[in-house]
Protein backbone atom coordinates (compact mmCIF):
# COMPACT_ATOMS: atom_id res chain seq x y z
CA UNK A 1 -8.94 -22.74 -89.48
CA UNK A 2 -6.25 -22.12 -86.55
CA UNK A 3 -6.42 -24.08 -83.76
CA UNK A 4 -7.35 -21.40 -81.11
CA UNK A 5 -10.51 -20.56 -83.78
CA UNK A 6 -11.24 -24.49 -83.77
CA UNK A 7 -11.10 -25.20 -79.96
CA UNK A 8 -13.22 -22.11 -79.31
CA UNK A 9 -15.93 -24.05 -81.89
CA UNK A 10 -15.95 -27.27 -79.92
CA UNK A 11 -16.06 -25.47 -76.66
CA UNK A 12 -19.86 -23.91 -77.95
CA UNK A 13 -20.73 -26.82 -79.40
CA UNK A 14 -19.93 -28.66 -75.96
CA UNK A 15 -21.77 -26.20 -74.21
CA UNK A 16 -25.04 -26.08 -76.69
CA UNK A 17 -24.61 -30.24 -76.41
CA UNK A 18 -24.89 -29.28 -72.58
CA UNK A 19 -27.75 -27.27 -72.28
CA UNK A 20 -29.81 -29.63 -75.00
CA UNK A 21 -29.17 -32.55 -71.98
CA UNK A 22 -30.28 -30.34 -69.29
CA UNK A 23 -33.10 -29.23 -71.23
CA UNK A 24 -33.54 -32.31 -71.82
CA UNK A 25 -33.73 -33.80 -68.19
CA UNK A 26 -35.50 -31.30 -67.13
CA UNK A 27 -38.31 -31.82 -69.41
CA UNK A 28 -38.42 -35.66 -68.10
CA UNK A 29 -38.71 -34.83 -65.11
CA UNK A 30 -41.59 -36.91 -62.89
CA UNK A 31 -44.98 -35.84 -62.30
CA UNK A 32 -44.60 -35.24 -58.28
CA UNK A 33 -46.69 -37.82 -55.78
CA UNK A 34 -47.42 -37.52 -52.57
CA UNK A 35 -48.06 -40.79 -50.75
CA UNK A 36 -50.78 -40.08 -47.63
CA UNK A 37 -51.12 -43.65 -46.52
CA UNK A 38 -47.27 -44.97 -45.57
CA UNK A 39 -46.68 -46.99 -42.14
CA UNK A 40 -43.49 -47.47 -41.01
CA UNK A 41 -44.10 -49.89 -37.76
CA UNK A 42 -42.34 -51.55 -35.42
CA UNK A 43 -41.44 -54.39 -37.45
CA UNK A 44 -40.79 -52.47 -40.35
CA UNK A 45 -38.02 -50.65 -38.00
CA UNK A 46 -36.42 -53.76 -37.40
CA UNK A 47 -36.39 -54.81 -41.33
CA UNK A 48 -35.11 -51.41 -43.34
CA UNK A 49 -33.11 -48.62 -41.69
CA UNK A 50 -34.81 -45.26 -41.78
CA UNK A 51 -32.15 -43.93 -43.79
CA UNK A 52 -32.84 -46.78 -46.33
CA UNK A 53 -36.67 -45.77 -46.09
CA UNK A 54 -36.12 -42.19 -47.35
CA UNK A 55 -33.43 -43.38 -49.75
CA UNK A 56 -36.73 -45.71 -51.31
CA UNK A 57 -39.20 -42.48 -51.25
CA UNK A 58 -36.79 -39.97 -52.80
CA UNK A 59 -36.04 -42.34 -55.17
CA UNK A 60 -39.86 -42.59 -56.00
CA UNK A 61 -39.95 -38.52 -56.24
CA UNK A 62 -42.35 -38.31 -53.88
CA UNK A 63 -43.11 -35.03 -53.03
CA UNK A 64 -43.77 -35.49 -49.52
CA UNK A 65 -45.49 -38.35 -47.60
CA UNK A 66 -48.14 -38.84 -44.49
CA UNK A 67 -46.70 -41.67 -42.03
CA UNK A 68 -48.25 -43.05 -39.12
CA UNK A 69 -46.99 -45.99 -37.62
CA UNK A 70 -47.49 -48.92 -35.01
CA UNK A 71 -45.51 -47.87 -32.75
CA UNK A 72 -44.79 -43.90 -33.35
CA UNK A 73 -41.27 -44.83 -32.94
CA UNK A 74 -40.75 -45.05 -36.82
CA UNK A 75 -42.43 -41.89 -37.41
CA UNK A 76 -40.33 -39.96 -35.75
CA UNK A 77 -37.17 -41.61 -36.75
CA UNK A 78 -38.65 -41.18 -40.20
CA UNK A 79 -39.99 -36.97 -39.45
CA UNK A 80 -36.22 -36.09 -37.81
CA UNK A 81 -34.30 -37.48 -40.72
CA UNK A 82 -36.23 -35.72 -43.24
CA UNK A 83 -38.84 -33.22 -42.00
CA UNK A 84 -39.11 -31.29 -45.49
CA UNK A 85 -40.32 -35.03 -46.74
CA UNK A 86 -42.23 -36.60 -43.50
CA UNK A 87 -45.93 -35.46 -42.30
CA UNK A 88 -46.42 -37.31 -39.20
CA UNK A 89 -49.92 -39.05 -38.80
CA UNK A 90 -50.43 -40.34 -34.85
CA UNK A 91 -52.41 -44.17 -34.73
CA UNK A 92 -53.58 -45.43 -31.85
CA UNK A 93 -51.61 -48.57 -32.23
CA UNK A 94 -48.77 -49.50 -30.12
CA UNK A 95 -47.97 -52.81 -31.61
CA UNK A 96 -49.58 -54.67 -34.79
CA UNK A 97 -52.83 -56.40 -33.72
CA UNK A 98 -54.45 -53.68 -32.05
CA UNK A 99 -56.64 -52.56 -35.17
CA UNK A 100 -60.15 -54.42 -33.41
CA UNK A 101 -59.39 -53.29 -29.83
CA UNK A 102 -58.32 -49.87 -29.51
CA UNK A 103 -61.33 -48.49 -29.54
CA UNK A 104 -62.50 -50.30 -26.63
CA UNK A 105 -58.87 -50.32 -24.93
CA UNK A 106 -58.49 -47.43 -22.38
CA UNK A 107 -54.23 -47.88 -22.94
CA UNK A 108 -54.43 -47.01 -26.30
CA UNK A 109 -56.75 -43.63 -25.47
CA UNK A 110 -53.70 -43.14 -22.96
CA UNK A 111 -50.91 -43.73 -25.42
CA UNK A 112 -52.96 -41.43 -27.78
CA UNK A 113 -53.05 -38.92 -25.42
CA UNK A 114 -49.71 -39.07 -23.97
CA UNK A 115 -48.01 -38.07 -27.63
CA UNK A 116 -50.27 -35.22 -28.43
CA UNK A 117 -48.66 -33.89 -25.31
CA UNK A 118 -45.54 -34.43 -26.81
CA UNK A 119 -45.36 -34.62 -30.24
CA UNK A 120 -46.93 -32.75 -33.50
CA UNK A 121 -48.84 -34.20 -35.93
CA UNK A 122 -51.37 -33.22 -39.00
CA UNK A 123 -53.76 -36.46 -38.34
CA UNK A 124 -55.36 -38.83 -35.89
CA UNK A 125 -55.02 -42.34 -37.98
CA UNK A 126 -55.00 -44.06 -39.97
CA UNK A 127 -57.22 -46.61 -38.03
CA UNK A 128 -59.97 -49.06 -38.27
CA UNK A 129 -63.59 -48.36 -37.03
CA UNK A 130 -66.73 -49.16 -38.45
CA UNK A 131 -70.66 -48.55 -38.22
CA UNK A 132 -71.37 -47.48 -34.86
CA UNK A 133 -68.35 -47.94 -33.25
CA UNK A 134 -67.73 -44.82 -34.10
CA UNK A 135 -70.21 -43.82 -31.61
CA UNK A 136 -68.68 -45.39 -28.72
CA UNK A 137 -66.78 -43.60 -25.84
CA UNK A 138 -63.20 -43.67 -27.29
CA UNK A 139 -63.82 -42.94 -30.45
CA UNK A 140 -65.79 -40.14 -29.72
CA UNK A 141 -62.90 -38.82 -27.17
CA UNK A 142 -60.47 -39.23 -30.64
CA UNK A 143 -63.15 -36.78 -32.60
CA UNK A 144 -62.66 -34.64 -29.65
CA UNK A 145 -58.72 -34.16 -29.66
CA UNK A 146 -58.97 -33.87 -33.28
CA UNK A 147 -60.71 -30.86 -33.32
CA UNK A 148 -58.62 -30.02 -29.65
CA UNK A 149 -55.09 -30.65 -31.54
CA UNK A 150 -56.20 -29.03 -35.07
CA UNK A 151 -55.89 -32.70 -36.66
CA UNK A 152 -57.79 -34.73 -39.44
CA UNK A 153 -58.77 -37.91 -38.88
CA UNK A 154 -57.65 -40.88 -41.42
CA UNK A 155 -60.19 -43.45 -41.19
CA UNK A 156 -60.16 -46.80 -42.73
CA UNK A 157 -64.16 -47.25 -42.12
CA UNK A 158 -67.66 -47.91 -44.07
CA UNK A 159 -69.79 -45.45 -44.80
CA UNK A 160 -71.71 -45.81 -42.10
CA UNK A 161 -68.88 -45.07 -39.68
CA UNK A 162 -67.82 -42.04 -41.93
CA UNK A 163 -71.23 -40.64 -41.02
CA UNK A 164 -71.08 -40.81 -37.48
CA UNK A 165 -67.81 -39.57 -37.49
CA UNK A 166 -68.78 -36.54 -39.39
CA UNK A 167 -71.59 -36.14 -37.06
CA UNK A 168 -69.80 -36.14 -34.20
CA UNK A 169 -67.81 -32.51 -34.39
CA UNK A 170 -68.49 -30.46 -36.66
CA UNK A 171 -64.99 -29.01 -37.75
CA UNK A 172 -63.51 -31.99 -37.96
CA UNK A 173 -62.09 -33.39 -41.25
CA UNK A 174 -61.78 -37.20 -42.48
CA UNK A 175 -59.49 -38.53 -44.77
CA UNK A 176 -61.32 -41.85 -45.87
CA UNK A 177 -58.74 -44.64 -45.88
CA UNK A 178 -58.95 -46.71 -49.46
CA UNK A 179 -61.88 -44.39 -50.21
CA UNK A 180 -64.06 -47.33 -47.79
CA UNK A 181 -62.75 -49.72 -50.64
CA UNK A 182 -66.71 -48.39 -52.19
CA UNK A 183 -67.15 -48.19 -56.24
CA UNK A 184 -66.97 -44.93 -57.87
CA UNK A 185 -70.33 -44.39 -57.77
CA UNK A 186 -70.81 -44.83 -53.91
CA UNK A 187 -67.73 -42.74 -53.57
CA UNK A 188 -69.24 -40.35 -55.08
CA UNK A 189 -72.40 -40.40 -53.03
CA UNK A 190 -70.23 -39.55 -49.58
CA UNK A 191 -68.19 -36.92 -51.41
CA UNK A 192 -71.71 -35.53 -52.41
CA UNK A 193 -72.93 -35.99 -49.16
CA UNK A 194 -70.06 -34.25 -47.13
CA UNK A 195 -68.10 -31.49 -47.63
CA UNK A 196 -65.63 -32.43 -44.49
CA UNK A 197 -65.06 -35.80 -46.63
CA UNK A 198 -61.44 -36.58 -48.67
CA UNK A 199 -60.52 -40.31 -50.04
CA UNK A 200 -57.27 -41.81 -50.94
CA UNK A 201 -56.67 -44.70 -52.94
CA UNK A 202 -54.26 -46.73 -51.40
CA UNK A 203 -54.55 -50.52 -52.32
CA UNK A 204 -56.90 -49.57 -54.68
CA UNK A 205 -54.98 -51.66 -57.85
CA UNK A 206 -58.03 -51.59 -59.57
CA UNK A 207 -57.97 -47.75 -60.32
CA UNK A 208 -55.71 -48.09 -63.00
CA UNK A 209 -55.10 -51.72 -63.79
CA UNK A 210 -55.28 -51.70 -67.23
CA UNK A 211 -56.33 -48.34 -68.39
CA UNK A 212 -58.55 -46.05 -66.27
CA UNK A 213 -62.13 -46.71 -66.90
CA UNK A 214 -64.69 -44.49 -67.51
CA UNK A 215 -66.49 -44.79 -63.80
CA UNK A 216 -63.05 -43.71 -62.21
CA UNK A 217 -62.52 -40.71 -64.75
CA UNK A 218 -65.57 -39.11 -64.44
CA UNK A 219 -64.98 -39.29 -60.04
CA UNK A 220 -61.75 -37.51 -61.00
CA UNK A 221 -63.62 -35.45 -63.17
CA UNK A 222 -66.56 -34.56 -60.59
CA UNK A 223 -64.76 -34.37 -57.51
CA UNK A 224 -61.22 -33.17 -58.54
CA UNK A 225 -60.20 -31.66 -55.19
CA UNK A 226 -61.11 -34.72 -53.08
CA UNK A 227 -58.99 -37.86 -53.94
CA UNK A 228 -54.99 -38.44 -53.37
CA UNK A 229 -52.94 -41.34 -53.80
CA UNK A 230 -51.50 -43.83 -51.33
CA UNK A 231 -49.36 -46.95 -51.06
CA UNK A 232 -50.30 -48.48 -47.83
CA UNK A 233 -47.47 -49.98 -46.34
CA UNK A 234 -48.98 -52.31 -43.99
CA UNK A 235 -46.22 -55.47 -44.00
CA UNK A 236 -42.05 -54.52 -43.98
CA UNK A 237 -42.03 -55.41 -47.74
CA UNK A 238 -44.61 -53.12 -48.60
CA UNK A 239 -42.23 -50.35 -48.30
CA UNK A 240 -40.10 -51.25 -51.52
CA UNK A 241 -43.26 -51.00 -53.32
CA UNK A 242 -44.17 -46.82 -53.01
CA UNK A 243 -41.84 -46.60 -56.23
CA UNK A 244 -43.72 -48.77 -58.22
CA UNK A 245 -47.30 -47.15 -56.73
CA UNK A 246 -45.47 -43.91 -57.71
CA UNK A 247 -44.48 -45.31 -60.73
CA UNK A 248 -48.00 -47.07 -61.76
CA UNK A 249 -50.16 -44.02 -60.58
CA UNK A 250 -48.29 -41.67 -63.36
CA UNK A 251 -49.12 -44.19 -66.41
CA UNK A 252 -52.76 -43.86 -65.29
CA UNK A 253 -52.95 -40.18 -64.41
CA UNK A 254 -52.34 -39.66 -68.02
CA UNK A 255 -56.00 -40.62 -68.64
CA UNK A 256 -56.91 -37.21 -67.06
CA UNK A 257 -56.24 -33.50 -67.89
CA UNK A 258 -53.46 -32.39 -67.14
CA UNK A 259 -54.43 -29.90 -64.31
CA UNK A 260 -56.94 -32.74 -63.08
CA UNK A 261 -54.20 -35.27 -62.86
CA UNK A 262 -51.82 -33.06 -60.88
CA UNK A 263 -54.03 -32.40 -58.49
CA UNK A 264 -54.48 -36.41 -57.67
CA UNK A 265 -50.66 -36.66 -57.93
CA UNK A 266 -50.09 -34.06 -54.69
CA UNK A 267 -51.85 -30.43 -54.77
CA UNK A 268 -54.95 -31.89 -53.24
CA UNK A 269 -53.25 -33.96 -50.01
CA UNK A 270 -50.65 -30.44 -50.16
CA UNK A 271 -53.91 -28.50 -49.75
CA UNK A 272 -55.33 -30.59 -47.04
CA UNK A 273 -52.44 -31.46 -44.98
CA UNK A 274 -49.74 -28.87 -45.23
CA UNK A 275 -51.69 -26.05 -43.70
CA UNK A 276 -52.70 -27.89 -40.93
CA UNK A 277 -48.94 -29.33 -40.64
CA UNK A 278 -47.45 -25.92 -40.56
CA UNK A 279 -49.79 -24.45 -37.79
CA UNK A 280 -49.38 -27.52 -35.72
CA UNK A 281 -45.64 -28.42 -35.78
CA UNK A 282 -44.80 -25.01 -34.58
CA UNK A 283 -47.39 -24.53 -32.06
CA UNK A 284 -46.69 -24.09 -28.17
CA UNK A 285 -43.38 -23.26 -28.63
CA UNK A 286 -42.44 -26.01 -31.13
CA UNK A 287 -40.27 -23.20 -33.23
CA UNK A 288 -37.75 -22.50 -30.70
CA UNK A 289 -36.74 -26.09 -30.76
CA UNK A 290 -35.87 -25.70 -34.58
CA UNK A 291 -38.85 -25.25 -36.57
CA UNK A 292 -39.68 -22.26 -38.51
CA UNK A 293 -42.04 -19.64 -36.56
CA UNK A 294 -46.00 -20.08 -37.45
CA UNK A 295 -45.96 -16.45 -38.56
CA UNK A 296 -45.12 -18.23 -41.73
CA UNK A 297 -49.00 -20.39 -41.77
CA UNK A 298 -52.04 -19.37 -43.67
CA UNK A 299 -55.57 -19.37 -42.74
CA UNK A 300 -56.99 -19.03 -45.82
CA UNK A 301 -55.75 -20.10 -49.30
CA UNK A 302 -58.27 -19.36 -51.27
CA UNK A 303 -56.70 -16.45 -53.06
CA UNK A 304 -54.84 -17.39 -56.26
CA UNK A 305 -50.75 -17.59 -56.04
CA UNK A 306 -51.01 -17.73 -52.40
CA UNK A 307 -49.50 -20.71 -50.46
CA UNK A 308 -46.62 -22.08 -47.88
CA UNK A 309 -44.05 -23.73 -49.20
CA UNK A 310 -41.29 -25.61 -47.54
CA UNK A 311 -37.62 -26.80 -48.35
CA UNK A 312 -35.55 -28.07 -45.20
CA UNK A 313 -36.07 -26.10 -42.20
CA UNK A 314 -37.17 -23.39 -44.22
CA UNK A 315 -40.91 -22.55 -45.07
CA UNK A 316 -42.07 -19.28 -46.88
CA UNK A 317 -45.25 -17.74 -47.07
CA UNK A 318 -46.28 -16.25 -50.95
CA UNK A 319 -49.12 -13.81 -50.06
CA UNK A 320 -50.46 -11.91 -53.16
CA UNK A 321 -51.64 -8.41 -51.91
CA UNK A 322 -54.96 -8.37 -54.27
CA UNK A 323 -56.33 -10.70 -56.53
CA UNK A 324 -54.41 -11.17 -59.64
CA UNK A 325 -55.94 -10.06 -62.97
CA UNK A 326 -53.77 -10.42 -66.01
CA UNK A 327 -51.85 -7.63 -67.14
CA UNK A 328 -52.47 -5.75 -63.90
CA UNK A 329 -49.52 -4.67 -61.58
CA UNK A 330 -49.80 -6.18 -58.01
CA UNK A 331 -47.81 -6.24 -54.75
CA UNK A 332 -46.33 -10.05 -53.51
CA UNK A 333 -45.57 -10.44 -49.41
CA UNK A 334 -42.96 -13.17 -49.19
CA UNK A 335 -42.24 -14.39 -45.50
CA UNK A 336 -39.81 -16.84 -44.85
CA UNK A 337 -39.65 -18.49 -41.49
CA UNK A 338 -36.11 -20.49 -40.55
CA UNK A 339 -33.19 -19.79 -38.30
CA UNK A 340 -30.29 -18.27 -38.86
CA UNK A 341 -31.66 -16.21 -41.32
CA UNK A 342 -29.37 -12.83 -40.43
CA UNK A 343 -27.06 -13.75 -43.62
CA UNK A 344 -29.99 -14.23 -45.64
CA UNK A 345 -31.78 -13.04 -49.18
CA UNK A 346 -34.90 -13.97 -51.10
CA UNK A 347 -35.95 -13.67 -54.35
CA UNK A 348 -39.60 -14.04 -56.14
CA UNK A 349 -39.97 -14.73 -59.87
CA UNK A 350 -42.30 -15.93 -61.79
CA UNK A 351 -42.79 -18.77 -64.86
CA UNK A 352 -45.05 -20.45 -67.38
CA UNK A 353 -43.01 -24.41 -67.25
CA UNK A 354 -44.91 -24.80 -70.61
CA UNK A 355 -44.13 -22.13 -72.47
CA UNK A 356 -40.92 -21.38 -71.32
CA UNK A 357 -41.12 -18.03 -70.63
CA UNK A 358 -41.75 -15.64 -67.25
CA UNK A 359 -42.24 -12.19 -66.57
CA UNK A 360 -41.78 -9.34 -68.80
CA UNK A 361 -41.12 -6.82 -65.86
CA UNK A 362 -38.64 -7.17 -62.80
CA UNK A 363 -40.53 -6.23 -59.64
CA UNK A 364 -39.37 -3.86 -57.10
CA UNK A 365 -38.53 -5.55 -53.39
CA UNK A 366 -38.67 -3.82 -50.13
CA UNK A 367 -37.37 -5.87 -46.43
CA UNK A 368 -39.96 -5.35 -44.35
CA UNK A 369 -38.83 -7.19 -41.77
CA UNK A 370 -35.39 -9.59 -41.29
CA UNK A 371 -35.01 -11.56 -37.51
CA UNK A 372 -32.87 -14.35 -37.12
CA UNK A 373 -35.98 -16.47 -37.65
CA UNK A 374 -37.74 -14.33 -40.42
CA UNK A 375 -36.98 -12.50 -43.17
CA UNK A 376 -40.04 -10.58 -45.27
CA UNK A 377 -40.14 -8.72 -48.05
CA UNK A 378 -42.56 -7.19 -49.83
CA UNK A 379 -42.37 -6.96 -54.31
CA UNK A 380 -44.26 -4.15 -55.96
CA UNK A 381 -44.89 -4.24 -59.42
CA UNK A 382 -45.51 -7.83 -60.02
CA UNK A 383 -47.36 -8.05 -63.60
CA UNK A 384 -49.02 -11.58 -65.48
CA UNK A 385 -49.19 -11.08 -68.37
CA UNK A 386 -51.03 -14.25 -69.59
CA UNK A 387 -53.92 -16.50 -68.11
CA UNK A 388 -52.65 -20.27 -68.01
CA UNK A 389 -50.74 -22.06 -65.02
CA UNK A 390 -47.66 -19.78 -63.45
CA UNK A 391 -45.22 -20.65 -61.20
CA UNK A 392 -43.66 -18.65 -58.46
CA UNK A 393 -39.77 -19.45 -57.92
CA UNK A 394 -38.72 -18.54 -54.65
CA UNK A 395 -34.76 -18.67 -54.27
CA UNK A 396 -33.40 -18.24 -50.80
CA UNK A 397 -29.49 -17.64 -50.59
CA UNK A 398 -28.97 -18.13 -47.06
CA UNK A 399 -24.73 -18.06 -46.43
CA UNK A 400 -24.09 -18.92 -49.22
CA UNK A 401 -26.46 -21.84 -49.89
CA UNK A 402 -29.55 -21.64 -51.83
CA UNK A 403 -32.72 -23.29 -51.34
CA UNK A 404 -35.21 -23.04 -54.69
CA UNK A 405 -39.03 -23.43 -53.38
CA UNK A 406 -41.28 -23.56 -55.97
CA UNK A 407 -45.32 -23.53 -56.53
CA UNK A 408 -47.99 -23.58 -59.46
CA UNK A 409 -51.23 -21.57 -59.86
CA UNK A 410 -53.52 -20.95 -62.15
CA UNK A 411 -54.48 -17.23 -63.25
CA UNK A 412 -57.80 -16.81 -65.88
């Protein structure tokens, strides 16, 4: 063999070595969490940088998280250095200590007040209240700017304050801190008893300490769009343990279908929270500071394969134009919302992760419409051709740079 013959042999078998790895990696890849109970107070502030703090969550592959903090400070030093990461939650604490006075403390109601003229948030929480405290004045004046400001209220309550919560408005929505700490079975019973109701499981070791029991499967099982996960970082140290929560909550999601366990993992706090989290960061003028335009939220998302998806300061709308019936051609309305989106492209596929294959036909794109702050474009011809989970692939090349955005359905 000549040596020009025998190099060109070692550089294919480098390169098959090569993509074996990547397939590889890619095929270890973590299941995606999203942690909806994280506090990054005062305190916390003083002990780990913010920079440090992402750094710890990325790490974890969380796919985004819901912070609310005593003071708001770390919030927003968390939400500027990584708003494709950080939902900001608003509590009515200004300082630890506060959790069995605000709601009789007229300076908290004030301090409440005073950010939702300010700032943007997708909840009211997480805070303390039980029975029927929830019935007195402040708390009742919280339900009120939580339907005012289009937020849901995280509430680490009983049952009985759950109730008159829920009673109190009703449009408003409660995410139940620790899911009240209850058993499965009186879980259940609230999740049963109101539609309005979600539950995380933060601090909840029990869940999953040594193999998930039946009790917890068949909640998962019953009420599989209702329950998310959460660390609870309530002391400075806490915050060095959302890996391991991350880490512990995949080894027990394993008990449950896969679809089923996925949703627990992220899709069901994405479906809560990020709707509400698009319309409200970018409302009253919020995009011409720097956020994408709301043209880019969605009022309904009950429609298979449609969604908002976000990567940076970009978001982008996926809008099928009908329902999608396998085998049938359809129209896709992709909207992306940024700035500085003159030098910009998009591009829709679509996937099957497990069997490794996408779409038989290339779709036809049309701009519709391309600002400096959004750029839509319409496919036609977009054809499934089996039932199972898809994934759209959304690739924005904007100078130069792209930005992959990515999300999973399910077609029958």
């Amino acid at each position: 063999m000549n040596k020009s013959l025998h190099r060109f042999y070692l550089s294919c078998a480098a390169a098959v070595s090569l993509l074996g790895a990547s397939s590889f990696v890619q095929a270890q890849q973590p299941l995606a969490i999203a942690d909806v109970h994280v506090h990054y107070s005062h305190d916390s502030v003083e002990m780990t940088p913010p920079q440090r703090v992402i750094e710890i969550m990325r790490a974890a592959s969380l796919k985004f998280a819901l912070v609310s903090s005593s003071d708001d400070n770390g919030t927003q030093l968390l939400s500027k250095l990584a708003p494709d990461l950080i939902i900001p939650g608003l509590r009515p604490y200004r300082r630890r200590g506060e959790l069995s006075t605000w709601f009789t403390d007229p300076g908290a109601l004030a301090y409440v007040e005073k950010l939702l003229a300010t700032n943007r948030y997708a909840s009211l929480g997480e805070f303390h209240l039980y029975g029927d405290d929830a019935n007195l004045e402040i708390p009742q004046r919280i339900v009120e700017l939580a339907d005012q400001y289009n937020l849901i209220l995280h509430a680490h309550s009983d049952a009985q304050a759950i109730d008159n919560l829920l009673a109190l408005n009703p449009n408003v929505k409660v995410l139940w801190a620790h899911a009240g700490f209850d058993s499965p079975d009186e879980i259940a019973q609230m999740l049963t008893k109101h539609d309005r109701l979600w539950a995380d499981l933060a601090f909840r070791g029990e869940v999953g300490s040594g193999g998930l029991d039946e009790s917890w499967i068949k909640l998962f099982t019953d009420f599989p769009d209702r329950l998310m996960l959460g660390t609870d970082t309530y002391t400075p140290e806490r915050i060095f343990y959302i890996p391991e929560q991350a880490s512990s909550a995949r080894e027990w999601l394993k008990a449950l279908p896969d679809e089923i366990a996925e949703r627990v993992a992220w899709k069901n706090a994405h479906d809560l929270l990020m709707p509400v989290w698009l319309a409200n960061r970018d409302s009253d003028g919020m995009a011409a500071a720097g956020s994408p335009s709301a043209s880019c939220e969605i009022a309904d998302n009950d429609t298979a394969g449609t969604a908002v998806v976000m990567g940076g300061d970009l978001s982008v709308k996926i809008q099928p134009q009908s329902a999608i019936d396998v085998s049938a051609a359809f129209a896709v309305q992709l909207t992306l919302c940024g700035n500085d989106l003159r030098d910009t492209e998009i591009q829709l596929d679509a996937t099957m992760p497990k069997h490794g294959h996408g779409m038989n036909y290339t779709p036809e794109s049309t701009v519709t419409t391309h600002t400096d702050s959004q750029l839509s474009v319409r496919f036609d011809g977009v054809l499934l051709h089996m039932p199972g989970t898809w994934q759209w692939q959304v690739n924005v090349v904007r100078a130069g740079v792209q930005t992959a955005l990515t999300h999973d359905f399910e077609i029958q």
